[in-house]
Protein backbone atom coordinates (compact mmCIF):
# COMPACT_ATOMS: atom_id res chain seq x y z
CA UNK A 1 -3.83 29.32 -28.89
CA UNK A 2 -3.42 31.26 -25.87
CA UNK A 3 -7.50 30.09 -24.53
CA UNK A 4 -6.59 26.60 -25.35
CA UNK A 5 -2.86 26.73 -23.18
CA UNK A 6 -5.38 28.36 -20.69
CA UNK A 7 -7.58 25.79 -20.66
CA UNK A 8 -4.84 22.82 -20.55
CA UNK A 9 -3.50 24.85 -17.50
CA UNK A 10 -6.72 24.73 -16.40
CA UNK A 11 -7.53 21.12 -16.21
CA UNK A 12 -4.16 20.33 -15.10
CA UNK A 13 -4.50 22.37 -11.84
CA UNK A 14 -7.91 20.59 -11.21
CA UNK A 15 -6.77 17.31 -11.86
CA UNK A 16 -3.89 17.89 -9.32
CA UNK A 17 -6.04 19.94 -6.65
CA UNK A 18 -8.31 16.00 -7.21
CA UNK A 19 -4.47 14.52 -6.42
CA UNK A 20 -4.13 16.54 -3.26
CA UNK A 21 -7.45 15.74 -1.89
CA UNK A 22 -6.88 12.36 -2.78
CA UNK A 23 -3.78 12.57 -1.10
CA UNK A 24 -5.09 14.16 2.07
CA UNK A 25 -7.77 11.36 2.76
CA UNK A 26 -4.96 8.69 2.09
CA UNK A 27 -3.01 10.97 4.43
CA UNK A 28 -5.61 10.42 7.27
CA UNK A 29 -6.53 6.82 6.44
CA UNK A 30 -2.88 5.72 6.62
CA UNK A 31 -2.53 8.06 9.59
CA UNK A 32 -5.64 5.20 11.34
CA UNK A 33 -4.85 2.25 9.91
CA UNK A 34 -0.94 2.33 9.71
CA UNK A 35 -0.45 3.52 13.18
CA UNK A 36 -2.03 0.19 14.39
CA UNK A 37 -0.76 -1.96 11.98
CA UNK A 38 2.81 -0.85 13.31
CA UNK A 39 1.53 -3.06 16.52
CA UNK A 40 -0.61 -5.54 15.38
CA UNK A 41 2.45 -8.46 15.84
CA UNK A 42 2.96 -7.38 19.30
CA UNK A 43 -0.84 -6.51 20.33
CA UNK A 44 -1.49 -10.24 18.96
CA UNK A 45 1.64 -11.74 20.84
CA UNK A 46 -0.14 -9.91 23.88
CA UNK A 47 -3.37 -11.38 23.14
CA UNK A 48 -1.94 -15.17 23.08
CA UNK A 49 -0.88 -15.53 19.22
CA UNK A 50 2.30 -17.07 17.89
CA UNK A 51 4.23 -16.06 15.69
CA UNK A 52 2.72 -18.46 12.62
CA UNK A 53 -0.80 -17.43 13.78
CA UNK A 54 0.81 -13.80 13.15
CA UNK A 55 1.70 -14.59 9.66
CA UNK A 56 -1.11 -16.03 8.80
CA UNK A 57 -3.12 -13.40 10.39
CA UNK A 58 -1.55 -10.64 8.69
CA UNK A 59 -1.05 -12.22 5.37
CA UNK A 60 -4.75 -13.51 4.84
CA UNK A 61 -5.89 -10.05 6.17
CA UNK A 62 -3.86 -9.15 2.50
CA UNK A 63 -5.20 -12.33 1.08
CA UNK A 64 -8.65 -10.72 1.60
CA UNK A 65 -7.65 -7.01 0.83
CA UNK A 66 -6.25 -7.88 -2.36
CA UNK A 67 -8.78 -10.44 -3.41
CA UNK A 68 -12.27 -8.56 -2.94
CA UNK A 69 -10.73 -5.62 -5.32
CA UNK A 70 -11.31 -8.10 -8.18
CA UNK A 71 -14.94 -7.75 -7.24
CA UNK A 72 -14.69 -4.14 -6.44
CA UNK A 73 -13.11 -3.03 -9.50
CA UNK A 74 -15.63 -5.12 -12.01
CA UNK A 75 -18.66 -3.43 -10.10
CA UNK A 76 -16.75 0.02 -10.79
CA UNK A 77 -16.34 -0.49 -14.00
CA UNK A 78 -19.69 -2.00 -14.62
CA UNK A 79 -21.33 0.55 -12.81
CA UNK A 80 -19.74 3.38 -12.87
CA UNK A 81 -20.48 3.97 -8.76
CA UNK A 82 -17.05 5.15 -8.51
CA UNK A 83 -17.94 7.46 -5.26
CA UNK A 84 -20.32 4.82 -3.99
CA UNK A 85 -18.04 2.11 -3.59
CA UNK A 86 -15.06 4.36 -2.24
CA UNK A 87 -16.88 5.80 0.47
CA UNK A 88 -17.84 2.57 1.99
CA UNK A 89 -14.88 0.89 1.84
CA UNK A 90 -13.52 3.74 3.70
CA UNK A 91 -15.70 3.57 5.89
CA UNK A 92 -15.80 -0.02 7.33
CA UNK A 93 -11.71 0.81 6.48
CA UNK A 94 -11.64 3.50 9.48
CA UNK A 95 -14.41 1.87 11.54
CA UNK A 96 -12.48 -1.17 11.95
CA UNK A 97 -9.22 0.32 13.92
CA UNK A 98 -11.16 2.34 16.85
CA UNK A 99 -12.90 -1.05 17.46
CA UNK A 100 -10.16 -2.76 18.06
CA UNK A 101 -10.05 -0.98 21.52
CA UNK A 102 -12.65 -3.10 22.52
CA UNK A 103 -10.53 -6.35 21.47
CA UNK A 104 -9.98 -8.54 24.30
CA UNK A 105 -9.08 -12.15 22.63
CA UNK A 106 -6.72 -12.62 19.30
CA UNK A 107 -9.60 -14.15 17.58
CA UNK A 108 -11.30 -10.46 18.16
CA UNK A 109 -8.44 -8.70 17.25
CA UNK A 110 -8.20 -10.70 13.87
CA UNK A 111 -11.36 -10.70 12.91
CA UNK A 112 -11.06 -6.87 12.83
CA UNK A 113 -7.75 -6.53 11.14
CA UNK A 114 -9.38 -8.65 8.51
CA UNK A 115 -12.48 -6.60 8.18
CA UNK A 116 -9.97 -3.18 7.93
CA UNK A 117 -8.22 -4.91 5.37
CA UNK A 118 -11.54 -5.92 3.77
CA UNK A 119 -12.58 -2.17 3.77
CA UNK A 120 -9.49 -0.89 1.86
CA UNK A 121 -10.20 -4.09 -0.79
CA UNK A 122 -13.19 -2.20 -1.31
CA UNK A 123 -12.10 1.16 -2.20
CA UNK A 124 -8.65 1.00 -3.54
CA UNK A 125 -9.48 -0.02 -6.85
CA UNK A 126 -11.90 2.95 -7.34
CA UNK A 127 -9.18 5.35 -5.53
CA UNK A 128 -6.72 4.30 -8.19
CA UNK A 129 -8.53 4.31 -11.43
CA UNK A 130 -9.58 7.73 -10.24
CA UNK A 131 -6.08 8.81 -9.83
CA UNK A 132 -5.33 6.99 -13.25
CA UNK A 133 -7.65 9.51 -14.84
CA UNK A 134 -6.35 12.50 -12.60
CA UNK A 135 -2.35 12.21 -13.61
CA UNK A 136 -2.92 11.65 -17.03
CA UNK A 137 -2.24 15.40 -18.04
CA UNK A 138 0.30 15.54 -15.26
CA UNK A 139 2.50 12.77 -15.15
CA UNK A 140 1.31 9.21 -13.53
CA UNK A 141 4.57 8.74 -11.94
CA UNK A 142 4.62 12.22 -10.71
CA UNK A 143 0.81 11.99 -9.68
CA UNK A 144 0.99 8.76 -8.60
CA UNK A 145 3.79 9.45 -6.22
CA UNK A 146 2.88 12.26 -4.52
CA UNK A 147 -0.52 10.58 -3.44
CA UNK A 148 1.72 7.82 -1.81
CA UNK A 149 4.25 10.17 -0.44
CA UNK A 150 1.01 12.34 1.18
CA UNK A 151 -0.29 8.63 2.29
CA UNK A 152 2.82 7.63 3.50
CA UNK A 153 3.18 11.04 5.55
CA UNK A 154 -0.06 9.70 7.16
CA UNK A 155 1.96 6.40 7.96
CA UNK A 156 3.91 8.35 9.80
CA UNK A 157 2.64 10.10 11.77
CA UNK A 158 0.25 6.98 12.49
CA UNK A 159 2.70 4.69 14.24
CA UNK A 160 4.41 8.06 16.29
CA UNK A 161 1.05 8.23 17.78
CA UNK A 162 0.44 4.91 19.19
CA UNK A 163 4.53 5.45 20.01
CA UNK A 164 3.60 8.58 22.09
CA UNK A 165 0.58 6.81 23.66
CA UNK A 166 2.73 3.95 24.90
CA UNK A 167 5.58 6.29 26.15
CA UNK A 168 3.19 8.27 28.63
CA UNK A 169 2.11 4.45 29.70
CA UNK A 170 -0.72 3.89 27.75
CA UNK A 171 -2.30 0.22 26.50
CA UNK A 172 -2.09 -0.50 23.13
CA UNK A 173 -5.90 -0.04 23.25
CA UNK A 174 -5.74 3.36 23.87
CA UNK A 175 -3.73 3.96 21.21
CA UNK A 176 -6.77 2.17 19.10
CA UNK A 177 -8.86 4.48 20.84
CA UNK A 178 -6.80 7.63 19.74
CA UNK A 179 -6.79 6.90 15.74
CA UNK A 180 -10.49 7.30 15.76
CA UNK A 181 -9.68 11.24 15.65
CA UNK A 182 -8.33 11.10 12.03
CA UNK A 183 -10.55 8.02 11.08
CA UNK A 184 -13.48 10.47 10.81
CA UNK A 185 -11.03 13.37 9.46
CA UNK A 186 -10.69 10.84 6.53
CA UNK A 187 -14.42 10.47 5.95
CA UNK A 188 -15.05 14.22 6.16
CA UNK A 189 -12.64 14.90 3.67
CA UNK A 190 -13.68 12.20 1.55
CA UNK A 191 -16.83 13.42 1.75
CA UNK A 192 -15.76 17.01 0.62
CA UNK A 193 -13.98 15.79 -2.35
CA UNK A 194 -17.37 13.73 -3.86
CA UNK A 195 -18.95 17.33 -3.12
CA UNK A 196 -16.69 18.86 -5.82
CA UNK A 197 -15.23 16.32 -8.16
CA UNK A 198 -18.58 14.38 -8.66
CA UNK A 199 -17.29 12.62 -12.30
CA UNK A 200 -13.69 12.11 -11.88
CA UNK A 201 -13.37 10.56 -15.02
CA UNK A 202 -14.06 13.81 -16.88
CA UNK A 203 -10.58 14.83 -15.79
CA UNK A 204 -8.85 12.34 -18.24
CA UNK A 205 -10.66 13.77 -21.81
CA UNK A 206 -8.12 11.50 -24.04
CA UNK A 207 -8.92 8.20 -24.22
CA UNK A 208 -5.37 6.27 -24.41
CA UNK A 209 -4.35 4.55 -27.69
CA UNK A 210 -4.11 0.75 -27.23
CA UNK A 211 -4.33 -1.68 -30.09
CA UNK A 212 -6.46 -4.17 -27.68
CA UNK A 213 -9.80 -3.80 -25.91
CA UNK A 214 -8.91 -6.45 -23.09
CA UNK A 215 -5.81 -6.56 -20.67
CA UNK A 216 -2.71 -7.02 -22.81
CA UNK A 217 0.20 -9.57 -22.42
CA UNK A 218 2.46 -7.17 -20.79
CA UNK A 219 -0.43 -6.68 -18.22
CA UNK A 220 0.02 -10.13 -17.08
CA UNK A 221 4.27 -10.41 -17.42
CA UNK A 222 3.72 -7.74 -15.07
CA UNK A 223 1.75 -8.85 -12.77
CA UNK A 224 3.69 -11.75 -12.10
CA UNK A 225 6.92 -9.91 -11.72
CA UNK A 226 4.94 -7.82 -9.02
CA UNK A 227 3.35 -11.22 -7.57
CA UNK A 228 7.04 -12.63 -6.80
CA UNK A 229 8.28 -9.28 -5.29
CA UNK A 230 5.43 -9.20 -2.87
CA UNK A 231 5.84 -13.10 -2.33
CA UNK A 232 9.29 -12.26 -0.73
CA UNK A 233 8.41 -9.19 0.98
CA UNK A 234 8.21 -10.25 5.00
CA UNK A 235 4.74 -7.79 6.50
CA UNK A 236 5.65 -5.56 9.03
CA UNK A 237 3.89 -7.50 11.93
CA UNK A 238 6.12 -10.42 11.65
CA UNK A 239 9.02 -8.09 11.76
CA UNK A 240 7.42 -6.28 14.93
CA UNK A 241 6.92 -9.51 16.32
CA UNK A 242 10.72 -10.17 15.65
CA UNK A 243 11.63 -7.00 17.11
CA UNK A 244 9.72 -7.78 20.49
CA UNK A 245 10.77 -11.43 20.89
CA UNK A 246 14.16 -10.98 20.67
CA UNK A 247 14.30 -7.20 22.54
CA UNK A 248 16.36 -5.77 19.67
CA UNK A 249 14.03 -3.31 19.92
CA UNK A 250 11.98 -1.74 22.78
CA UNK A 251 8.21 -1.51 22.88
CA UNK A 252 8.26 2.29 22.88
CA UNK A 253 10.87 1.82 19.55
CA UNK A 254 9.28 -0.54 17.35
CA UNK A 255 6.20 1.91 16.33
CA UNK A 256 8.98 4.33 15.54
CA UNK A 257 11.23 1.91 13.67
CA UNK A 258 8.07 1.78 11.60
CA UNK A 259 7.76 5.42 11.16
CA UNK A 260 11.00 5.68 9.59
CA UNK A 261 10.22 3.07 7.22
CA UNK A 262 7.26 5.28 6.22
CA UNK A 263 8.80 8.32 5.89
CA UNK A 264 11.45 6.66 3.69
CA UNK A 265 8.49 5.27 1.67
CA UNK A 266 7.23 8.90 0.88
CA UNK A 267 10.68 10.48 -0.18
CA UNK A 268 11.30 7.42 -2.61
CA UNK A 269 7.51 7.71 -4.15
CA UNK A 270 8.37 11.06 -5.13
CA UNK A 271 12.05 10.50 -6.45
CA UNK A 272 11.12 7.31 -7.78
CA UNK A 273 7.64 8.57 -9.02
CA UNK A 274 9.63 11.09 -11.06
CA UNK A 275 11.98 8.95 -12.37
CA UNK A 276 9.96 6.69 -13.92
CA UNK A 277 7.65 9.58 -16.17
CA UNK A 278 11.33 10.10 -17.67
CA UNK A 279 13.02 6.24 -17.86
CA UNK A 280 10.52 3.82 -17.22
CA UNK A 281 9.90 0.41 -15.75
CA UNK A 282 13.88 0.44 -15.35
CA UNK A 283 13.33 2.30 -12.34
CA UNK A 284 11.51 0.22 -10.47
CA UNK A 285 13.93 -2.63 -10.95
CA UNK A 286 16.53 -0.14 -9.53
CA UNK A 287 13.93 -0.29 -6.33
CA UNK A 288 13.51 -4.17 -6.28
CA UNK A 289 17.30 -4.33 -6.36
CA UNK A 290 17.86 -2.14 -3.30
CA UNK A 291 14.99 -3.15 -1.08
CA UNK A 292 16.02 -6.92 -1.80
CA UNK A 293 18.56 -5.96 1.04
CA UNK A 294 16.13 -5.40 3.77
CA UNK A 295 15.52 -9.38 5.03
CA UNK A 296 19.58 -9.91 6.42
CA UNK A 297 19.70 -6.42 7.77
CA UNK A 298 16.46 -6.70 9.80
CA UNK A 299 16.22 -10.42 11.19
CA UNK A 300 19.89 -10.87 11.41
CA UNK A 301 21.19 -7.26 12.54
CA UNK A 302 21.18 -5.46 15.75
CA UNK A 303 19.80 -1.91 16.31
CA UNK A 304 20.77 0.09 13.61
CA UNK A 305 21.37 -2.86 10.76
CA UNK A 306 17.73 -3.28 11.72
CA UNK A 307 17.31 0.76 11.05
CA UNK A 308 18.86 0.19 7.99
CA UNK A 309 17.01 -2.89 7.14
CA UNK A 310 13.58 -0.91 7.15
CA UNK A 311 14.86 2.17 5.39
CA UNK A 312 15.26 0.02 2.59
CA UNK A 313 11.66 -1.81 3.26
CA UNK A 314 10.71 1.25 2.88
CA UNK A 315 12.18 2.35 -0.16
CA UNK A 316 10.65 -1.22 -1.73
CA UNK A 317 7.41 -0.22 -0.58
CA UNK A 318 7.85 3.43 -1.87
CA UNK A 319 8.51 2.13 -4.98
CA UNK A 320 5.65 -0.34 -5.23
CA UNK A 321 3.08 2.01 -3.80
CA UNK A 322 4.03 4.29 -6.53
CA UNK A 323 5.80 2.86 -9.56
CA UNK A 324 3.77 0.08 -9.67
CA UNK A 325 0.40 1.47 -9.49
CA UNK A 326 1.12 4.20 -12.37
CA UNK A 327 2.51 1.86 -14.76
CA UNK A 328 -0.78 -0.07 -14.76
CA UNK A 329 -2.83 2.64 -16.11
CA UNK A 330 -0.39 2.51 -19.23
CA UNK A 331 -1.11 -1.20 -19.66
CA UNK A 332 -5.13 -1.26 -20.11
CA UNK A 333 -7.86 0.49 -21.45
CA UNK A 334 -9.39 3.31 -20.30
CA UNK A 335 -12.90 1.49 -19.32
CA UNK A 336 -11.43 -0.97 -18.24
CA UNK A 337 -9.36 0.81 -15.67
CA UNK A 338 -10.72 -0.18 -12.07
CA UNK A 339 -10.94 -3.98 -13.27
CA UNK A 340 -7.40 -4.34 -14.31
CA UNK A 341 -6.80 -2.91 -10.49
CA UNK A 342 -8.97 -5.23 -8.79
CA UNK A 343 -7.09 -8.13 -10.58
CA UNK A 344 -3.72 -6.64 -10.45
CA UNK A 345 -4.36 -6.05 -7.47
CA UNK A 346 -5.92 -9.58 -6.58
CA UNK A 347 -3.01 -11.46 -7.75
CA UNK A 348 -0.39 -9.36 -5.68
CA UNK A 349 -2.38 -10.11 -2.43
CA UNK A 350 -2.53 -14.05 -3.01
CA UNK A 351 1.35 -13.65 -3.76
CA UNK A 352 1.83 -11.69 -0.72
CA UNK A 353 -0.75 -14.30 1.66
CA UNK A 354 1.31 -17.14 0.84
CA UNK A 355 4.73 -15.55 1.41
CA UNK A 356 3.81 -13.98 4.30
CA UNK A 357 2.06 -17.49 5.64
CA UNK A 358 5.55 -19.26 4.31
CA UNK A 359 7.59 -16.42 5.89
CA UNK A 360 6.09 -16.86 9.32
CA UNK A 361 6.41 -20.62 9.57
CA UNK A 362 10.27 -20.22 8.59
CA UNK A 363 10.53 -17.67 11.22
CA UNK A 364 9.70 -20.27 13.70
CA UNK A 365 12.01 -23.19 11.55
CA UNK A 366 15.16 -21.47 10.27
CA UNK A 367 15.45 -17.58 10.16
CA UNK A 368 18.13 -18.34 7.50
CA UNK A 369 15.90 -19.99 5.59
CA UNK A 370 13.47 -16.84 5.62
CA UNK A 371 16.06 -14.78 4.61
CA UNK A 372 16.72 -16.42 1.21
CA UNK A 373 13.27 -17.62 0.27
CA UNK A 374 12.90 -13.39 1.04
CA UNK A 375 15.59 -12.39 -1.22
CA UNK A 376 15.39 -14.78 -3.82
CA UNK A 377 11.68 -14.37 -4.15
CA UNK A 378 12.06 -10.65 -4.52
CA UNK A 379 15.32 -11.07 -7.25
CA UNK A 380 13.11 -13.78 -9.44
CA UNK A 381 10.89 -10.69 -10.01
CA UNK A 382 14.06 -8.61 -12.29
CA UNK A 383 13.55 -11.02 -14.96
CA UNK A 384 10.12 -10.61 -15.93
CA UNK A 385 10.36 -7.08 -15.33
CA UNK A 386 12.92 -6.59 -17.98
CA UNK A 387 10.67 -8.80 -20.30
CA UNK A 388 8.07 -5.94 -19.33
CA UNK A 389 10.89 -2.76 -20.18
CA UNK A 390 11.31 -4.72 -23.76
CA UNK A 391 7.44 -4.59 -24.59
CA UNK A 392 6.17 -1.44 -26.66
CA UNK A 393 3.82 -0.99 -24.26
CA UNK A 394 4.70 0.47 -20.48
């Protein structure tokens, strides 16, 4: 009894030293590609784009992130290239932000926040059917999120950089030029990991019990929950791009403003991320509930109703980052793990391209408007997610 508790113990500190590393590379990544994503909307105002061109920018740059994983995840699960794959979406995914230095037209610019987006399509999939196999023994909502609050602690830190760049009077292309440091931090570390976890599927050794070998019906009630939350959820460049036009917030603030929404986003993957390993998808429409509040607050309120506003974008995104991604691996089969990503996955990024396309052309029509297609969007989700807490499966 006492070798087999040993060996349990064992595994589980493996699979959660797999969780850390994990965890650190997201930490770095998010550190690149979220400290110039908190200036995309103004970087593109700067570069001639409006604020439609914005949305659409940003929301077909998820468009293709979310999209490609479709393709991603069948390849993963049809090859079983799980290190492969995740190591060059990364790097194309790190590549992309340094370049953007070199930007000198919006088109540029674009182009390259597509093909960053396009990079994390490629690996996320793989990343999370990894992790789906890592927190098994240990908890998926646990696991789960404290990965995203170690990726989130990479958000922000991200956005303070490109902050503390344009407080000493730097271009926003410097600030490009600074977040190729932990760019290659995340492929070294990347790198390390494949070194010592070369078969991370060896660290789930049950195979779940599911009375179906394809995607179940609960799968797909709960996908479209998550589709309509992420229809309604406004990307941070648009709000950026608010900030600037209307000078609620300074230049020097708005990188910072996103900071805080990022650190919020790490506290609530953990308390959230525990939550839900003891009551479920309830949880998470606890989150959708709260964060539903963020639209008024941040396109209607001054300073600090703005604060507040993306504390509680954060906690949405905290929650979806986390929640969401470990009650997936509940849902499928084991082999069919990094597919039912890619398509999860998929589905939430054509959501969020058309609400972010939607939410950027009634920025520039009625920012009443926004707000309600925003909050009602988000609320339609509660629903379906309660059809979801009925099923026996979660």
């Amino acid at each position: 009894m006492n070798e087999k508790n040993n060996r349990t113990a064992g595994a589980k500190r493996s699979a959660m030293l797999f969780i850390v590393l994990l965890g650190v590379v997201s930490l770095f990544a998010d550190m690149t590609h979220e400290g110039a994503r908190s200036v995309y909307g103004p970087f593109l105002a700067l570069l001639g784009a409006s604020a439609t061109i914005v949305g659409i920018v940003a929301g077909f740059g998820e468009l293709v992130g979310y999209a490609l994983r479709i393709v991603s995840g069948y390849i993963t699960d049809k090859t079983g290239k799980y290190w492969t794959i995740t190591i060059i979406g990364y790097v194309i995914n790190m590549l992309a932000v340094p370049l953007l230095a070199l930007a000198g037209r919006w088109e540029i610019a674009a182009f390259l926040i597509i093909a960053e987006r396009m990079g994390k399509a490629i690996r996320n999939p793989v990343r999370d059917a990894m992790l789906s196999h890592a927190t098994h023994d240990v908890g998926r909502g646990w696991g789960f999120g404290l990965h995203e609050a170690m990726d989130q602690t990479g958000a922000m830190l991200g956005p303070l950089i490109v902050a503390a760049v344009l407080y000493f009077k730097g271009t926003y292309q410097t600030g490009f030029a600074f977040l190729l440091i932990p760019a290659l931090l995340t492929i070294g570390v990347l790198l390390f990991s494949r070194f010592l976890y070369p078969h991370p599927r060896d660290l789930e050794a049950t195979t779940p019990e599911l009375e179906t070998k394809g995607l179940t019906r609960v799968y797909w009630i709960y996908l479209a929950a998550m589709a309509l939350n992420a229809a309604g959820y406004a990307d941070f460049p648009l709000i950026a791009y608010h900030f600037n036009k209307t000078s609620i917030v300074s230049e020097n603030w708005v990188p910072i403003f996103y900071s805080v929404a990022m650190g919020v986003d790490a506290v609530a993957a953990l308390i959230f991320g525990r939550l839900f390993d003891r009551k479920g998808i309830p949880i998470l429409i606890i989150a959708v509930l709260i964060s539903s509040i963020f639209a008024p607050l941040v396109f209607m309120g001054g300073f600090y109703l703005s604060l507040t506003g993306m504390a509680l974008w954060g906690v949405g995104m905290g929650a979806q980052e986390s929640i969401m991604r470990a009650a997936v691996a509940g849902m499928v089969p084991r082999d069919k793990r990094a597919s039912a990503y890619g398509i999860f996955n998929a589905g939430y990024g054509v959501f969020w391209f058309l609400g972010s396309a939607l939410i950027g052309v009634l920025y520039d029509f009625s920012i009443p408007f926004l707000i309600i297609f925003s909050m009602a969007a988000q609320l339609a989700s509660v629903p379906l997610l309660l059809m979801v807490k009925r099923s026996p499966i979660q």
